[in-house]
N, C-alpha and C. Protein backbone atom coordinates (compact mmCIF):
# COMPACT_ATOMS: atom_id res chain seq x y z
N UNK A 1 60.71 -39.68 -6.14
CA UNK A 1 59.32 -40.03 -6.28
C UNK A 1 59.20 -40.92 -7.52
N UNK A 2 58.81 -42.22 -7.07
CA UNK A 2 58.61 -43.06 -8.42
C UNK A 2 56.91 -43.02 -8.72
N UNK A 3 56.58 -42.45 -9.65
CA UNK A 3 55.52 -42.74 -10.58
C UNK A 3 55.25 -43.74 -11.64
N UNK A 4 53.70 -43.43 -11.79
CA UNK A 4 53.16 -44.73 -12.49
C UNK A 4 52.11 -43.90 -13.38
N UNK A 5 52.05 -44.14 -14.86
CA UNK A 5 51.10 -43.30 -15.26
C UNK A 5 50.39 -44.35 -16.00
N UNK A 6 48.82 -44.16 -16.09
CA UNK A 6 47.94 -44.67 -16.52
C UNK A 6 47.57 -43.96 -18.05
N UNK A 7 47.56 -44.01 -19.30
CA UNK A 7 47.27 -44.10 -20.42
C UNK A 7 45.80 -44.62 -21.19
N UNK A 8 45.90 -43.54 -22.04
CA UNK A 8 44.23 -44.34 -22.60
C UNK A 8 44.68 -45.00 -23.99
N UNK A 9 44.23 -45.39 -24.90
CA UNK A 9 44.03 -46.10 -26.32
C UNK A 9 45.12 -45.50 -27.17
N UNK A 10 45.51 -44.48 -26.81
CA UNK A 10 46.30 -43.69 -27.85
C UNK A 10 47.76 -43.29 -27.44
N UNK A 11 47.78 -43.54 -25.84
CA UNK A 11 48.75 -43.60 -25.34
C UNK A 11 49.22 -42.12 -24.77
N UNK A 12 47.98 -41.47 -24.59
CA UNK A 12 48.46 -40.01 -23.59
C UNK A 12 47.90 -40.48 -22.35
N UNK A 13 48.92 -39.66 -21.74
CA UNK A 13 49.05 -39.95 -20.09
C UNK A 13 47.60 -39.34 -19.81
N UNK A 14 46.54 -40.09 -18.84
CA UNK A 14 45.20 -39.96 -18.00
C UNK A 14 45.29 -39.35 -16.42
N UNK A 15 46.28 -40.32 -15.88
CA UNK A 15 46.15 -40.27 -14.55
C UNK A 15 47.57 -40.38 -14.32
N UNK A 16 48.04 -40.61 -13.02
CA UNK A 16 49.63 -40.84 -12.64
C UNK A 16 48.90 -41.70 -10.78
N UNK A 17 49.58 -42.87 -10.99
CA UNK A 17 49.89 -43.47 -9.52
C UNK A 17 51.23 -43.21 -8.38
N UNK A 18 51.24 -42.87 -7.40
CA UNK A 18 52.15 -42.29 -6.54
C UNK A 18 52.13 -43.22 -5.29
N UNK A 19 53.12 -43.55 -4.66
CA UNK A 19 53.61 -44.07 -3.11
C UNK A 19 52.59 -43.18 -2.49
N UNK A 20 51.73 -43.65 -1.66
CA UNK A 20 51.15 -42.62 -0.67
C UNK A 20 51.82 -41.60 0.15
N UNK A 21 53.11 -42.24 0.58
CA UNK A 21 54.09 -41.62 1.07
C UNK A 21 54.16 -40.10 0.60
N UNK A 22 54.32 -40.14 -0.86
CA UNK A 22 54.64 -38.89 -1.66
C UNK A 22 53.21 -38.13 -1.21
N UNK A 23 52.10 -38.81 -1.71
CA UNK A 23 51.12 -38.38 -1.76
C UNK A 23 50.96 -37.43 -0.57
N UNK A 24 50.79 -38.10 0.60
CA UNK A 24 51.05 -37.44 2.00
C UNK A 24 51.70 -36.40 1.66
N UNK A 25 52.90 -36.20 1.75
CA UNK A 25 53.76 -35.14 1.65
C UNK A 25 53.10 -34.17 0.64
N UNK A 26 52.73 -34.63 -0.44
CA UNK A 26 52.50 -33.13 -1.44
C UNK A 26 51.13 -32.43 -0.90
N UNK A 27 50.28 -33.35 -0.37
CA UNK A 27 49.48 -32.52 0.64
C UNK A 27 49.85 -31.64 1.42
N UNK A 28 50.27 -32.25 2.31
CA UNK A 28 51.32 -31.19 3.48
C UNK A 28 51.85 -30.11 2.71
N UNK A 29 52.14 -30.36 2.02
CA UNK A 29 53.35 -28.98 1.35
C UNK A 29 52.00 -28.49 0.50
N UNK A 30 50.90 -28.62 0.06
CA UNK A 30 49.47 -27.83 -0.44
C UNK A 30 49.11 -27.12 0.35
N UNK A 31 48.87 -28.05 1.73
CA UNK A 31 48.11 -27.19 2.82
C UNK A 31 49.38 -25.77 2.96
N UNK A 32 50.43 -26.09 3.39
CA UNK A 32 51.31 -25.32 3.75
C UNK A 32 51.06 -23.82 2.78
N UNK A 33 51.30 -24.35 1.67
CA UNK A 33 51.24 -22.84 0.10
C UNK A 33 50.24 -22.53 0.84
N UNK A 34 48.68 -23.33 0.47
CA UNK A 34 47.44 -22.14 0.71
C UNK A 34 47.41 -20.99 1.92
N UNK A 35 48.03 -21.73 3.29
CA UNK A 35 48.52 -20.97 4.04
C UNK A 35 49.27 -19.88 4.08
N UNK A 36 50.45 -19.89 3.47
CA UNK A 36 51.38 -18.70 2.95
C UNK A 36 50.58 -18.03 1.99
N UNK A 37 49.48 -18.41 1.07
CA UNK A 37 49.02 -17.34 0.39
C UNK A 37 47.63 -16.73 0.81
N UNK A 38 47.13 -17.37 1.86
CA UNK A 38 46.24 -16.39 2.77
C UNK A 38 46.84 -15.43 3.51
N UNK A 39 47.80 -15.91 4.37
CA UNK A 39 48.51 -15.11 5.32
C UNK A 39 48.97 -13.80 4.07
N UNK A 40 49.74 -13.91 3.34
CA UNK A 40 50.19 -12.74 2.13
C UNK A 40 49.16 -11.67 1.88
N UNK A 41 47.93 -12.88 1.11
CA UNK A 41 46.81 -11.96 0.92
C UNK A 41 46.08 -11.29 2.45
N UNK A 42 46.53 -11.43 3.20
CA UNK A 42 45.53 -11.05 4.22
C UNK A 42 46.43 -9.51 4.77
N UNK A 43 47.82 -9.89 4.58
CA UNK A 43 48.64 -8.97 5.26
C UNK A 43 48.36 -7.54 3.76
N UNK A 44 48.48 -7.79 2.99
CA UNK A 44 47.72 -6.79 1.76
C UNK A 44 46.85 -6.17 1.98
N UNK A 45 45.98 -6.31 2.43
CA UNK A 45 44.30 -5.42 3.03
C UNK A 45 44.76 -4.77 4.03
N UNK A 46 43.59 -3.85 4.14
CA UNK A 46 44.00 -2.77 5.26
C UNK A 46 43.58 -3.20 6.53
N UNK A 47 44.16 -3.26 7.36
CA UNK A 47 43.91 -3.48 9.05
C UNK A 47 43.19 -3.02 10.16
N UNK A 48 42.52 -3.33 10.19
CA UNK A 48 41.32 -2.40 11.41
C UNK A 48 41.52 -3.03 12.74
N UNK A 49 42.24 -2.48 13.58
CA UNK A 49 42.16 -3.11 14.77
C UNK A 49 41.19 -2.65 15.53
N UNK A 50 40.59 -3.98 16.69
CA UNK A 50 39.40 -3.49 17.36
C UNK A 50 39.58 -4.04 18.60
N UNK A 51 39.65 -3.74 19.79
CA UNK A 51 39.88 -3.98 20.98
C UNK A 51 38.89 -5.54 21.12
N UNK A 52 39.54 -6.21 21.74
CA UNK A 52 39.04 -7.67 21.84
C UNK A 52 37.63 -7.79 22.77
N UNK A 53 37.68 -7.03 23.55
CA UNK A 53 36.47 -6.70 24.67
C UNK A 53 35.20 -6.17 23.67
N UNK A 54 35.54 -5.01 22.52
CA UNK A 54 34.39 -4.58 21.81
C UNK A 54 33.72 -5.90 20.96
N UNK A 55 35.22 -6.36 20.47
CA UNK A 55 34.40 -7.75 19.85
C UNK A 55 34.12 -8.59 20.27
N UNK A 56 33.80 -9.10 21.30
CA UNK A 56 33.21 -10.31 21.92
C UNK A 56 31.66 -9.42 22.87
N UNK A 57 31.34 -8.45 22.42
CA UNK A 57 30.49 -7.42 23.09
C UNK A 57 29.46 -7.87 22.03
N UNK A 58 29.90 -7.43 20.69
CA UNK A 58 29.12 -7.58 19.61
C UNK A 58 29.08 -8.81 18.59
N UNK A 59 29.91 -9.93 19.06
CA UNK A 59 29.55 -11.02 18.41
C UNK A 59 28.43 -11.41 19.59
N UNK A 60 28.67 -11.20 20.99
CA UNK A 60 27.26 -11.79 21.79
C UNK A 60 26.33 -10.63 21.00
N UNK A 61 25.92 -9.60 21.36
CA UNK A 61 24.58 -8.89 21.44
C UNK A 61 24.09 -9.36 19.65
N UNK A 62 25.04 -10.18 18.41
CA UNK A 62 24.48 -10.54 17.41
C UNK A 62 24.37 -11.97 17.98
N UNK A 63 24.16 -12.75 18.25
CA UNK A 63 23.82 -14.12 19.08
C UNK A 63 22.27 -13.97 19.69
N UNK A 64 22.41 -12.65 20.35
CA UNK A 64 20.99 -12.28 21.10
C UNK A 64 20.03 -11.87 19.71
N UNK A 65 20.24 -11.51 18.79
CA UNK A 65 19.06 -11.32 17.92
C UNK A 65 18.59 -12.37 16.70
């Protein structure tokens, strides 16, 4: 990854310019983490399973009010 950094008056780094290319990619691999750390955090909580028929019973009859 070749970078480019932008500087102010004093000469500390502001910003950094990147190949979109990269750019692309470090997205992808962002989206990817947040994913692995929902899925983690989600598998942590406790699990209530509910038959799929009850819930589509009561997401309609909350639709109806």
């Amino acid at each position: 990854m070749k970078n480019q950094f932008i500087t102010d008056n004093s000469g500390q780094k502001v910003a950094v310019i990147l190949p979109i290319k990269d750019y692309e990619k470090m997205l992808e691999e962002l989206d990817e983490y947040a994913c692995i750390k929902a899925y983690d955090k989600a598998k942590e909580r406790k699990q209530e399973y509910v038959p799929a028929a009850d819930m589509f019973a009561a997401i309609e009859a909350k639709r109806k009010h």
